[in-house]
C-alpha atoms as a PDB file:
ATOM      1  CA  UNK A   1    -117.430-128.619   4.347  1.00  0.00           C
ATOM      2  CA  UNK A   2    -120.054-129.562   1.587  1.00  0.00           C
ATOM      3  CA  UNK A   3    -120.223-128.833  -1.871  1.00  0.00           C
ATOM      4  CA  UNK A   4    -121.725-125.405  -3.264  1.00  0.00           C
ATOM      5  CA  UNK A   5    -125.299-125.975  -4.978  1.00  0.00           C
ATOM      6  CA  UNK A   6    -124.456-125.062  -8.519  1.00  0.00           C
ATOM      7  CA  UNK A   7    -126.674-121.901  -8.683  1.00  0.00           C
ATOM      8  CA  UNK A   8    -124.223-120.827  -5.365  1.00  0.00           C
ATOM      9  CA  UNK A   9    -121.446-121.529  -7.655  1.00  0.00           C
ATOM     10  CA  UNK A  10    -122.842-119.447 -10.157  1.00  0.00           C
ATOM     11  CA  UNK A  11    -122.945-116.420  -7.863  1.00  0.00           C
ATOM     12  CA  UNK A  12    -119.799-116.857  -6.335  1.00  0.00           C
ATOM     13  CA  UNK A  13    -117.944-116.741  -9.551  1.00  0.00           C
ATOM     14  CA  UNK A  14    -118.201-112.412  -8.968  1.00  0.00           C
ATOM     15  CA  UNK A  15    -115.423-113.185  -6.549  1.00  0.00           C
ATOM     16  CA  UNK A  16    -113.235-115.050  -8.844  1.00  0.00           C
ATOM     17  CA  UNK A  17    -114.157-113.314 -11.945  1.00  0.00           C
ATOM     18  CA  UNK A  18    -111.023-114.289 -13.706  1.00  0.00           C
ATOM     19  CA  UNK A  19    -112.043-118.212 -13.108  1.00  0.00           C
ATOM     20  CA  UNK A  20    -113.823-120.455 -15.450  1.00  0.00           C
ATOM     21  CA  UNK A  21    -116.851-122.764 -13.903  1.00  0.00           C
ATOM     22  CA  UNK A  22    -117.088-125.942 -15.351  1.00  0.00           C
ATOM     23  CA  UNK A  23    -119.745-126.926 -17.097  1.00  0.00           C
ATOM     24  CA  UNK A  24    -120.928-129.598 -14.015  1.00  0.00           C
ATOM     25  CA  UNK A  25    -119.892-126.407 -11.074  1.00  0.00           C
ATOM     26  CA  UNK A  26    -117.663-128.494  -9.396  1.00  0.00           C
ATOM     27  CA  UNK A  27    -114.440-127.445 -10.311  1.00  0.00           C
ATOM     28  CA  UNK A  28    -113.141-123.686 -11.342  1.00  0.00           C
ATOM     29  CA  UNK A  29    -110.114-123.247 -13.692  1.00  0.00           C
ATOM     30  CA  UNK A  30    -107.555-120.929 -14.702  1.00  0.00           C
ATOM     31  CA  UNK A  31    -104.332-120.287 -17.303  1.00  0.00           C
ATOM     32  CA  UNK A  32    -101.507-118.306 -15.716  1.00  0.00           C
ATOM     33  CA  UNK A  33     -99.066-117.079 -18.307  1.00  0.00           C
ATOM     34  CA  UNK A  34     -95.625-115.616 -16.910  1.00  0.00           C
ATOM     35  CA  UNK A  35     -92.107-114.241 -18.812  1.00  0.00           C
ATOM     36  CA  UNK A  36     -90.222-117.569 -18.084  1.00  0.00           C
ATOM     37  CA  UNK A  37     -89.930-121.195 -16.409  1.00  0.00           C
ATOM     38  CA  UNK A  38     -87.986-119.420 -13.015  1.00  0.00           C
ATOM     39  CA  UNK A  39     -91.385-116.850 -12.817  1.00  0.00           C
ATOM     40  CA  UNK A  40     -94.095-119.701 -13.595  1.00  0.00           C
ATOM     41  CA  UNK A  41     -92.092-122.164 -10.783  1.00  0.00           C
ATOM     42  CA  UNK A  42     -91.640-119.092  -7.962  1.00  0.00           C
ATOM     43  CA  UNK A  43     -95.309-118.363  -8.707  1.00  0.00           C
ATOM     44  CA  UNK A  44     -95.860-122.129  -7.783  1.00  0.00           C
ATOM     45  CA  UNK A  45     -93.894-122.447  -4.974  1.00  0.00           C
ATOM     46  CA  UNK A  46     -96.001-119.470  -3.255  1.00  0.00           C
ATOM     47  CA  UNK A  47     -98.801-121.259  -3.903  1.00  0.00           C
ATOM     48  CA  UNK A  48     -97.485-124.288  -2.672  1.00  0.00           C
ATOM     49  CA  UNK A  49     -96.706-123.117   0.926  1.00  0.00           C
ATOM     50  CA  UNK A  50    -100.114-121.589   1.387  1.00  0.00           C
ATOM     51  CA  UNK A  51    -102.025-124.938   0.279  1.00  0.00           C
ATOM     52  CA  UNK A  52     -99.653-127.069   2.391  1.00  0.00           C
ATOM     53  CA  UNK A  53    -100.172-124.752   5.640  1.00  0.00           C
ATOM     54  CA  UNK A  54    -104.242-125.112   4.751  1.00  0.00           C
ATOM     55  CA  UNK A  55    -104.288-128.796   3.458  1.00  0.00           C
ATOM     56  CA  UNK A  56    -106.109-128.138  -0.144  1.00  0.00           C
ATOM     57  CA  UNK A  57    -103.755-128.718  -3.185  1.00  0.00           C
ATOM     58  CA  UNK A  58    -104.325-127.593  -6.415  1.00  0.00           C
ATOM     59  CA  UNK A  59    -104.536-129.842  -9.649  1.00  0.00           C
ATOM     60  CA  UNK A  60    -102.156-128.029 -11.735  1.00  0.00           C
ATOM     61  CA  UNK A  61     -99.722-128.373 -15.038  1.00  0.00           C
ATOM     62  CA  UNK A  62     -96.896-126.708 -16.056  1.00  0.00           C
ATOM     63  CA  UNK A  63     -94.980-126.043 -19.402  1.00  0.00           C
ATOM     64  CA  UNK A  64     -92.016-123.222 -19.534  1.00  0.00           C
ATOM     65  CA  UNK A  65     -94.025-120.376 -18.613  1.00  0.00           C
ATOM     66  CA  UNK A  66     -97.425-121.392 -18.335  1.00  0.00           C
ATOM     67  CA  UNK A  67     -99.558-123.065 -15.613  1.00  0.00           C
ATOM     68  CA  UNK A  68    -103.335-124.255 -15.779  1.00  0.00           C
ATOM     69  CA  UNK A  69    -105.145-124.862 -12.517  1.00  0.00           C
ATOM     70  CA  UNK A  70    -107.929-126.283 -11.332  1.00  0.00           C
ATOM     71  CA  UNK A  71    -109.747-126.240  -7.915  1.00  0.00           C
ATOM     72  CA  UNK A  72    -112.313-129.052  -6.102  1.00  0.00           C
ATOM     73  CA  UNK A  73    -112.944-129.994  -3.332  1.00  0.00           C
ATOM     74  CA  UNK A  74    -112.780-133.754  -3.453  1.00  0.00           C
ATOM     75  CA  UNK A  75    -113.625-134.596  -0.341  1.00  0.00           C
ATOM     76  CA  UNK A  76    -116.880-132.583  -0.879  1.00  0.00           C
ATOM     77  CA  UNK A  77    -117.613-133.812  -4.745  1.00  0.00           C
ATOM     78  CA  UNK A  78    -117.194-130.037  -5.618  1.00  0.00           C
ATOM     79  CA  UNK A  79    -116.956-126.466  -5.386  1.00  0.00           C
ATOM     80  CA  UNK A  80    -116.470-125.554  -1.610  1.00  0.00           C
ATOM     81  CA  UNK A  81    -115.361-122.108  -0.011  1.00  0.00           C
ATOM     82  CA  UNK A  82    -111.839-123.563   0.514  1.00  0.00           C
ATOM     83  CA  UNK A  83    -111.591-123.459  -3.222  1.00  0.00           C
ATOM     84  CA  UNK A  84    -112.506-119.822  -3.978  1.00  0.00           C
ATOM     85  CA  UNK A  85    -110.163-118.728  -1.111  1.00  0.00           C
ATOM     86  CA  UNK A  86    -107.345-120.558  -2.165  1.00  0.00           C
ATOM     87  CA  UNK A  87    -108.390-119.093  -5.612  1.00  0.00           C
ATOM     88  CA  UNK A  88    -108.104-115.345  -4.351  1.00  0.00           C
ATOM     89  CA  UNK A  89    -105.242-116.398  -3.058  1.00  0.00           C
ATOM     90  CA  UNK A  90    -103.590-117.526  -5.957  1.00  0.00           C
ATOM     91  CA  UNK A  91    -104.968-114.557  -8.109  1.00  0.00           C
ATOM     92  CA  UNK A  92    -102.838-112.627  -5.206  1.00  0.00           C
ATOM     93  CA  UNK A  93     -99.669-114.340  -6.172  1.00  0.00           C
ATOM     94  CA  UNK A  94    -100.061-113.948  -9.746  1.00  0.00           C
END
């Protein structure tokens, strides 16, 4: 899978709308905010399964109730179409 040109980043952020695009396109981010720890961890483990089935992990931090991803493909140097999938995904589980 190769990288998306940044212009194809650019359009592809419709899909993803709630997604930040780096400044260089090779990476998307987001902030999750949930009521507690127990909601911000469940909403990670969901996410977890999905990426292990599919092999693409998430970068990702957690404190209490919050957790900031971000999405590359490093294999590919950069945005691929594994990342905005596992993105919709993860806007799913939110």
């Amino acid at each position: 899978m190769s990288a998306l040109s940044p212009e194809d980043a650019k359009s592809a952020m419709s899909r993803v709308p709630a997604w930040s695009l780096s400044d260089d396109a090779k990476a998307i981010e987001r902030s999750f905010k949930f009521t507690d720890f127990t909601a911000a961890f469940a909403f990670m483990s969901r996410v977890a399964l999905y990426a292990e089935k599919h092999d693409h992990h998430p970068e990702w931090f957690n404190v209490y109730n919050r957790v900031d991803i971000k999405l590359t493909t490093h294999d590919a140097g950069g945005l691929t179409e594994k990342d905005l999938s596992l993105a919709e995904l993860i806007d799913g589980a939110a």
